[in-house]
N, C-alpha and C. Protein backbone atom coordinates (compact mmCIF):
# COMPACT_ATOMS: atom_id res chain seq x y z
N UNK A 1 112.91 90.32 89.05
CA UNK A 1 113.24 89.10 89.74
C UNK A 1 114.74 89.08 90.00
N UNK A 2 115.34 88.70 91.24
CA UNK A 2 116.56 88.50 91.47
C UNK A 2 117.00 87.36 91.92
N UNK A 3 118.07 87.00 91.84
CA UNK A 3 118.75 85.66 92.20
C UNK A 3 119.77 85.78 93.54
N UNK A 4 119.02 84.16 94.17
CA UNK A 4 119.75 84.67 95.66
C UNK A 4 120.78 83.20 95.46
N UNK A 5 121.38 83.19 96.52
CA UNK A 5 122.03 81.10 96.52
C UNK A 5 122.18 80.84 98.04
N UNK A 6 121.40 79.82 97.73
CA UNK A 6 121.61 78.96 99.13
C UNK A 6 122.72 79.21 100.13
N UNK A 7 122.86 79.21 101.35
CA UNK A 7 124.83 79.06 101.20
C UNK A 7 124.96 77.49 102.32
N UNK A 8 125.69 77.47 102.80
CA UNK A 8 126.08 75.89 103.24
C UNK A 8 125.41 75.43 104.76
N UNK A 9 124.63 76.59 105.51
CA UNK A 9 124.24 76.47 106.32
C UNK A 9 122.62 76.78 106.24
N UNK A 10 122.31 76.41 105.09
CA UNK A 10 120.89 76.77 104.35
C UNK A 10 120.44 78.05 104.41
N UNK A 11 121.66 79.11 104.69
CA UNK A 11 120.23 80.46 104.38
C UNK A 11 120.48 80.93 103.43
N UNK A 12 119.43 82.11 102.93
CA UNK A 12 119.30 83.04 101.93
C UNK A 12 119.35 84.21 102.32
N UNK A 13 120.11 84.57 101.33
CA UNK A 13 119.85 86.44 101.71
C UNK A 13 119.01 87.11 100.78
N UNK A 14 118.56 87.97 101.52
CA UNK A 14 117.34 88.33 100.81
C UNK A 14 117.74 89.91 100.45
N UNK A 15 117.87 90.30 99.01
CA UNK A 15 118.42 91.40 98.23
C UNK A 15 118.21 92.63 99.33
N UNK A 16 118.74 93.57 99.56
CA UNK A 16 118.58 95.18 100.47
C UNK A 16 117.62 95.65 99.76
N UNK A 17 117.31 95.94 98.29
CA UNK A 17 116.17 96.35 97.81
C UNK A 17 114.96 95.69 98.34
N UNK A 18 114.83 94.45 98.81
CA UNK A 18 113.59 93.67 99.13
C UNK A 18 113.21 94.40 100.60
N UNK A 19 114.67 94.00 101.09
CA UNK A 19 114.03 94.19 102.71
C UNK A 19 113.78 95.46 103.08
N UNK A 20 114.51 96.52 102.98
CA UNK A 20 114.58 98.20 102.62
C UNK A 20 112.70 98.37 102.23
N UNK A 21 112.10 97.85 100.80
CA UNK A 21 110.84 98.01 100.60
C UNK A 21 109.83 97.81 101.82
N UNK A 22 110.19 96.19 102.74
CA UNK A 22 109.18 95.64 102.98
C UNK A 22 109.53 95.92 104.81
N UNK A 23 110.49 96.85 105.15
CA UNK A 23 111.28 97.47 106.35
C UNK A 23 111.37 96.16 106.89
N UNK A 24 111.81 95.02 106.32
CA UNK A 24 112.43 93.90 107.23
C UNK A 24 113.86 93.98 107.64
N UNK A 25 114.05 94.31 109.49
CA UNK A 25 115.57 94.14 110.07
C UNK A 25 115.56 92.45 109.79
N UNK A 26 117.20 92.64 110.57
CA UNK A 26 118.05 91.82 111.21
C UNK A 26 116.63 91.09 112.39
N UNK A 27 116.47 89.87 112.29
CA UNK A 27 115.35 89.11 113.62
C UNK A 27 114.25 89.30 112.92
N UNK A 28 113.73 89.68 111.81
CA UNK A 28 112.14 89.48 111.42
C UNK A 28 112.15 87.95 111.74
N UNK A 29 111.26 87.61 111.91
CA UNK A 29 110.66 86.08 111.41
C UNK A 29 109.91 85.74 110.41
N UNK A 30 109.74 84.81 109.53
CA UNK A 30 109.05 84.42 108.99
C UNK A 30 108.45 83.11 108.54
N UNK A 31 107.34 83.17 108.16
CA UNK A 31 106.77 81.74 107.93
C UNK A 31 107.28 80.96 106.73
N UNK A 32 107.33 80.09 106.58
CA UNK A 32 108.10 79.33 105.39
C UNK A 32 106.50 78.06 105.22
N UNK A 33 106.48 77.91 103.74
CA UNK A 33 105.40 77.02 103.80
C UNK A 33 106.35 76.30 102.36
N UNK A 34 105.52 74.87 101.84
CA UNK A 34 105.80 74.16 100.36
C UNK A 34 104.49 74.00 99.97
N UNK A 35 104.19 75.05 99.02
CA UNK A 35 102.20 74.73 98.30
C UNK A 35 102.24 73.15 97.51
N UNK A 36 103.98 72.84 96.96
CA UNK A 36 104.28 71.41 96.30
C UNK A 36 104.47 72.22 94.81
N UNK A 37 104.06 73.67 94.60
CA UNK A 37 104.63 73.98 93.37
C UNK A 37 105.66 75.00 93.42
N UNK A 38 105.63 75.60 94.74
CA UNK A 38 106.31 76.66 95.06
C UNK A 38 106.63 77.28 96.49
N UNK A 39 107.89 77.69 97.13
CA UNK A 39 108.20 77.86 98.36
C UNK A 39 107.65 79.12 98.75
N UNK A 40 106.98 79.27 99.78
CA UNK A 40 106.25 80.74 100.00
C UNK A 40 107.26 81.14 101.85
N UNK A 41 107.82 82.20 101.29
CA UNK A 41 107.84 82.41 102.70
C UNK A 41 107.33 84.16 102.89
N UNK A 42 106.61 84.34 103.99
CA UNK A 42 106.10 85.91 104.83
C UNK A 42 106.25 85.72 105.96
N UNK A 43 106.29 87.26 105.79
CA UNK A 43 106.59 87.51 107.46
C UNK A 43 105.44 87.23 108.44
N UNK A 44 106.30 86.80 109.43
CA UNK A 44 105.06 86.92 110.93
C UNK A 44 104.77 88.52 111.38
N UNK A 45 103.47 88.53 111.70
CA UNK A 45 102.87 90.06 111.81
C UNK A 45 103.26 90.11 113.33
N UNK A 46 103.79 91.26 113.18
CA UNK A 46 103.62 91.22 115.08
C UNK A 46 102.58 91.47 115.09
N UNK A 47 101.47 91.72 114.95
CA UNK A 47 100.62 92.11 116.16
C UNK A 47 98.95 91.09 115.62
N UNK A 48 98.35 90.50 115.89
CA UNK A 48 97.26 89.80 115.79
C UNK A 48 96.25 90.01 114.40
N UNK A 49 95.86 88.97 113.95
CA UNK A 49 95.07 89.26 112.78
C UNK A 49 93.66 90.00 113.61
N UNK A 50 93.18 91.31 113.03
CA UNK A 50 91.70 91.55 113.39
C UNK A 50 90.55 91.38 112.37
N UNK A 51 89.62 91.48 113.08
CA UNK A 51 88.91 91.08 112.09
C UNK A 51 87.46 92.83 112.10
N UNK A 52 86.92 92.64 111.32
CA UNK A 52 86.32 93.73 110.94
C UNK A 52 84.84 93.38 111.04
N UNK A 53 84.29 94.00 111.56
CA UNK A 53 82.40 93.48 111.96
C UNK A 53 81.97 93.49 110.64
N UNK A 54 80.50 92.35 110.50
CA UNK A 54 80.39 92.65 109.20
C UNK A 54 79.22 93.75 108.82
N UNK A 55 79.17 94.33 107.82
CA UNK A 55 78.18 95.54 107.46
C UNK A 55 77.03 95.75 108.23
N UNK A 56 76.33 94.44 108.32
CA UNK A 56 74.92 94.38 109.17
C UNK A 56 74.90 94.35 110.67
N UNK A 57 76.44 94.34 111.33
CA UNK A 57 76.44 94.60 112.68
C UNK A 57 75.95 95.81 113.36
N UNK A 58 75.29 95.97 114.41
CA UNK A 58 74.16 97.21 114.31
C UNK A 58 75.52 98.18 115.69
N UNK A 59 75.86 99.20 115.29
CA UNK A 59 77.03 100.28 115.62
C UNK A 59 76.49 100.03 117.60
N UNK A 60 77.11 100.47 117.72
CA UNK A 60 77.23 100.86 119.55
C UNK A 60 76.60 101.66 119.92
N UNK A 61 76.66 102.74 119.25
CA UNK A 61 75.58 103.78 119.55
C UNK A 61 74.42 103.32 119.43
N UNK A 62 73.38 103.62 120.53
CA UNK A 62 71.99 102.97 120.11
C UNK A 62 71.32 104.16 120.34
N UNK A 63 71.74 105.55 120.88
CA UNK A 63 70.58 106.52 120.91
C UNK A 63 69.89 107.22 119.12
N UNK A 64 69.22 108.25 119.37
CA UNK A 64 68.68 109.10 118.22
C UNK A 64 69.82 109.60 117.20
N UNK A 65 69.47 109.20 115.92
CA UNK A 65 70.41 109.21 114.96
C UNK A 65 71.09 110.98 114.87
N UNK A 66 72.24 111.24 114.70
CA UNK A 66 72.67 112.45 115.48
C UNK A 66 72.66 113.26 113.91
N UNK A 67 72.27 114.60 114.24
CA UNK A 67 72.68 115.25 112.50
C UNK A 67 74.35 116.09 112.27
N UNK A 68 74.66 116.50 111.26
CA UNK A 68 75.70 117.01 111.03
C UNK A 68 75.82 118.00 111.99
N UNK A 69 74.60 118.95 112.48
CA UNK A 69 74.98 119.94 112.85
C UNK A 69 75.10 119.71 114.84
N UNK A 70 74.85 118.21 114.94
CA UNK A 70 74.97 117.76 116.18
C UNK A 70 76.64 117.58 116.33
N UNK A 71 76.74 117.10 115.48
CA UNK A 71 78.13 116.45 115.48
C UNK A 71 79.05 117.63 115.01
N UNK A 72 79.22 118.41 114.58
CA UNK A 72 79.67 119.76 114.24
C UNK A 72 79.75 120.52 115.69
N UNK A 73 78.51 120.51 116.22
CA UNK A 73 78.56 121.13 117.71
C UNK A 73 79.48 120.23 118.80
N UNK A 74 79.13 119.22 119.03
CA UNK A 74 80.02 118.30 119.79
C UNK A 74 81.84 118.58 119.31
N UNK A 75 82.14 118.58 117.93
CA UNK A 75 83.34 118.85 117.70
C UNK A 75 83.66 120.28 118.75
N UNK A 76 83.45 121.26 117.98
CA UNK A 76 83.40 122.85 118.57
C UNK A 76 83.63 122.54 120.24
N UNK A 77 82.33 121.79 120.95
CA UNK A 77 82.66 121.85 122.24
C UNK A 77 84.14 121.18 122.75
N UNK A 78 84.38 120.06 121.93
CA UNK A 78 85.71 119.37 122.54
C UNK A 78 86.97 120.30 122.26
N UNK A 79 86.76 120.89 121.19
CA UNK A 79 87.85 121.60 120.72
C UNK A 79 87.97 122.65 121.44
N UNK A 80 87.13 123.36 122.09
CA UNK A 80 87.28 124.35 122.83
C UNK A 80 88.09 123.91 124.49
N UNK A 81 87.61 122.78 124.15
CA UNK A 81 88.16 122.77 125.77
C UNK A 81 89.80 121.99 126.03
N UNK A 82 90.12 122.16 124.73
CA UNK A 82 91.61 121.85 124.35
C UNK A 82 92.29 123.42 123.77
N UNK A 83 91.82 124.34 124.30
CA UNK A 83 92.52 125.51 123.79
C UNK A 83 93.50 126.38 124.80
């Protein structure tokens, strides 16, 4: 744990070990919240929360279930035609 201090124009600096870890420059943004027991602040993500299908979502592929040695062949062919 480290100790930061306010300074007169309300900011904080946030230790080089912190930001260095968490690769926050100069212009990150972040969210600042009060839970009422404790100040939380994180960063804004650049890029959009996603979300992940859930287990029982039935895949894209809808043809005949393919075997290893289908998919082994399909590799071989792409790879060949990148040589």
């Amino acid at each position: 744990m480290e100790t930061v201090r306010l300074g007169n124009q309300g900011q904080l600096v946030l230790p080089e070990a912190i930001r260095s870890v968490y690769q926050w420059v100069e212009g990150t943004n972040f969210f600042i919240w009060d839970t009422g027991s404790e100040i939380v602040i994180k960063p804004v993500s650049p890029f959009p929360v996603s979300q992940l299908e859930p287990p029982d979502t039935p895949s894209i592929y809808q043809g005949a279930p393919l075997t290893l040695e289908d998919m082994e062949k399909a590799i071989d062919i792409e790879a060949g035609k990148h040589k």
